[in-house]
Protein backbone atom coordinates (compact mmCIF):
# COMPACT_ATOMS: atom_id res chain seq x y z
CA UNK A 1 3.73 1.33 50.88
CA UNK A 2 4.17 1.85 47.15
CA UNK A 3 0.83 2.56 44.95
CA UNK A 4 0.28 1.59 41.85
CA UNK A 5 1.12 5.67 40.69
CA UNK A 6 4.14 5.60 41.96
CA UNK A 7 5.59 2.43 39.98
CA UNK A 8 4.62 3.85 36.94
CA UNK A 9 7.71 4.77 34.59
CA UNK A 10 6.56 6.60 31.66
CA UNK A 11 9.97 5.74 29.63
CA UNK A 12 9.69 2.44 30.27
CA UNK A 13 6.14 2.26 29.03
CA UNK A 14 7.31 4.34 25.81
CA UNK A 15 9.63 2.12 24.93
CA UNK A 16 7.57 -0.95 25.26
CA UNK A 17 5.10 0.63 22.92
CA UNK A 18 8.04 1.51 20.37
CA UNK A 19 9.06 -1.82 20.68
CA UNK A 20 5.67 -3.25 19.82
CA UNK A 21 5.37 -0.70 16.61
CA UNK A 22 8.74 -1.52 15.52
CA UNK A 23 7.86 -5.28 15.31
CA UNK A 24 4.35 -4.62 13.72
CA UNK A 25 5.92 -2.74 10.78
CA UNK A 26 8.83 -4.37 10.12
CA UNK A 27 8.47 -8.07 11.35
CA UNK A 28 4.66 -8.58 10.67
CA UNK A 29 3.86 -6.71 8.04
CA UNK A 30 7.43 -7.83 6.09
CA UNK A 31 5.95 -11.79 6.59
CA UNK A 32 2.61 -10.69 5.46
CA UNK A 33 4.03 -8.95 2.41
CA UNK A 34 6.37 -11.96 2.01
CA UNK A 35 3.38 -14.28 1.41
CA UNK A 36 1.34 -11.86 -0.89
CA UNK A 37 4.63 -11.78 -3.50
CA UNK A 38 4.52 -15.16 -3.27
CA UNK A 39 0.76 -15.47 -4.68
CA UNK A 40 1.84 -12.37 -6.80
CA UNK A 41 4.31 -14.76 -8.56
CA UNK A 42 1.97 -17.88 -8.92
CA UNK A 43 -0.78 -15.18 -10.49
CA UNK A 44 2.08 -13.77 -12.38
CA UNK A 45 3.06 -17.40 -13.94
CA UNK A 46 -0.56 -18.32 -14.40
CA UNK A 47 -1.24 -14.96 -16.39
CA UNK A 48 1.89 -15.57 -18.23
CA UNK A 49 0.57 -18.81 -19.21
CA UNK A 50 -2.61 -17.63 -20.07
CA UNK A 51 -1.41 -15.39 -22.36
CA UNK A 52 0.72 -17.32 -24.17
CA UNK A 53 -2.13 -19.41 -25.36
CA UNK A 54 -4.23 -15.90 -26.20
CA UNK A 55 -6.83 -16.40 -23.72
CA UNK A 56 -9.06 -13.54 -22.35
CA UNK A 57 -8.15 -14.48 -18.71
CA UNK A 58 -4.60 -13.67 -18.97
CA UNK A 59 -4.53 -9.99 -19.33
CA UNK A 60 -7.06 -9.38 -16.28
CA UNK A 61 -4.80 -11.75 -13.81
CA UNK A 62 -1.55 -9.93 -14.80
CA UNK A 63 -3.26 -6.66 -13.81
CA UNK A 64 -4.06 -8.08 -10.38
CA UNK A 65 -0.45 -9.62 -9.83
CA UNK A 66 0.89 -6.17 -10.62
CA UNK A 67 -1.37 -4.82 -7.89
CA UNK A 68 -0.79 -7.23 -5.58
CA UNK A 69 2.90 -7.09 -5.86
CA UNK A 70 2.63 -3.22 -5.39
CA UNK A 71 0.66 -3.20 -2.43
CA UNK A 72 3.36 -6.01 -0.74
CA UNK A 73 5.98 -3.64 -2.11
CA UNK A 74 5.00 -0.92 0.12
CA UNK A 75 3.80 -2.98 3.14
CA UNK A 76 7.85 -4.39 2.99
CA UNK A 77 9.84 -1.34 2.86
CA UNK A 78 9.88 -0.49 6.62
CA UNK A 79 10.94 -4.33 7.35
CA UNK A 80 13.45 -4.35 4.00
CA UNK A 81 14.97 -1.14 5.70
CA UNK A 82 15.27 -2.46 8.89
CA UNK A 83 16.40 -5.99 7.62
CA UNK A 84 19.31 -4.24 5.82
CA UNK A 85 20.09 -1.83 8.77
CA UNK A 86 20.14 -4.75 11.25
CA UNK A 87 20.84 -7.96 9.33
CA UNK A 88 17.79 -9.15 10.83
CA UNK A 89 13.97 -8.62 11.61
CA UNK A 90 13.11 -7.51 15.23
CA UNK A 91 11.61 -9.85 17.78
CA UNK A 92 7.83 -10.31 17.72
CA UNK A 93 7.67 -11.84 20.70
CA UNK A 94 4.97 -14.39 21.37
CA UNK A 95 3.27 -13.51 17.78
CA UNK A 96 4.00 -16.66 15.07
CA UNK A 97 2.50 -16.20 12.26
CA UNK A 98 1.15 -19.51 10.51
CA UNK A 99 2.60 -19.66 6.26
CA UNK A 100 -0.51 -21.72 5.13
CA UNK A 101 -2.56 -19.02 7.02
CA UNK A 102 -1.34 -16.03 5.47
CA UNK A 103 -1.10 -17.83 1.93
CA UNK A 104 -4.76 -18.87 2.63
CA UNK A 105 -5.53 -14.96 3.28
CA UNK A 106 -3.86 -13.71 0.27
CA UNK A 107 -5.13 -16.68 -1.51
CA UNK A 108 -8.60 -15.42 -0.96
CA UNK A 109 -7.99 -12.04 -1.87
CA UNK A 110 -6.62 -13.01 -4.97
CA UNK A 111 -9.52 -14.93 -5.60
CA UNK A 112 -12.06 -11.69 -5.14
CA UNK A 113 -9.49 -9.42 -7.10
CA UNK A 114 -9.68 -11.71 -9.94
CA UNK A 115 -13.13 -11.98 -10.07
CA UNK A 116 -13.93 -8.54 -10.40
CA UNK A 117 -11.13 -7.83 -12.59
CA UNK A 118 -12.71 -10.45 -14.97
CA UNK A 119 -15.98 -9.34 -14.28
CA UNK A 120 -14.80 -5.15 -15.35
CA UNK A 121 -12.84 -6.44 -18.21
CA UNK A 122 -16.09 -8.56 -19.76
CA UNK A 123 -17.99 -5.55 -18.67
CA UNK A 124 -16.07 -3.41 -20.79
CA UNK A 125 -15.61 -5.70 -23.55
CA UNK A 126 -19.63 -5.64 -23.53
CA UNK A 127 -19.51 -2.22 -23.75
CA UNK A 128 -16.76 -1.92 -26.55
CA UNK A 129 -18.98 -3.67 -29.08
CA UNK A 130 -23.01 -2.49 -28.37
């Protein structure tokens, strides 16, 4: 009679594991990044825009693109590396992720990071001229 201690196999159960971190930091995160450049851009354009025609908006939604697009920078590299390495993304298994989802997420973080950065650049402009 076998127990349940003596079917366990360590290495096998390591490996699942390093399976499972290998497709959370360079599949999942590498979509997740994906989408945030992708707001990053449409911020990007809108700032552009917005400073074109000199208005006070612009400056404060450029500085959020930038930060955006750093922080998907860095969340990418382990999935760029391992993209280039492989010439392809590991398997996540069951895991989909769900595009209007994720640009729904970023969309609402864009929306907070905006507001304050608005909010800190009127503040200062306030500031600036008492």
């Amino acid at each position: 009679m076998e127990t349940s201690a003596d079917s366990f196999n360590l290495h096998q159960t390591l490996a699942t594991i390093g399976q499972a971190m290998q497709s959370v930091f360079s599949h999942m995160l590498f979509d997740f990044a994906l989408h945030g450049f992708i707001l990053a851009v449409v911020l990007a354009a809108l700032a552009a825009l917005l400073i074109r025609r000199k208005h006070a908006y612009g400056p404060p939604i450029m500085k959020v693109a930038k930060r955006i697009a750093a922080f998907c920078f860095l969340f990418a590299i382990p999935g760029s590396l391992y993209l280039i390495i492989h010439h392809h993304l590991p398997d996540a298994g069951v895991f989909s992720f769900n595009s209007i989802g994720l640009l729904g997420f970023w969309s609402l973080i864009c929306t907070h990071l905006v507001a304050e950065e608005i909010n800190n650049s009127i503040i200062k402009k306030d500031k600036t001229e008492v």
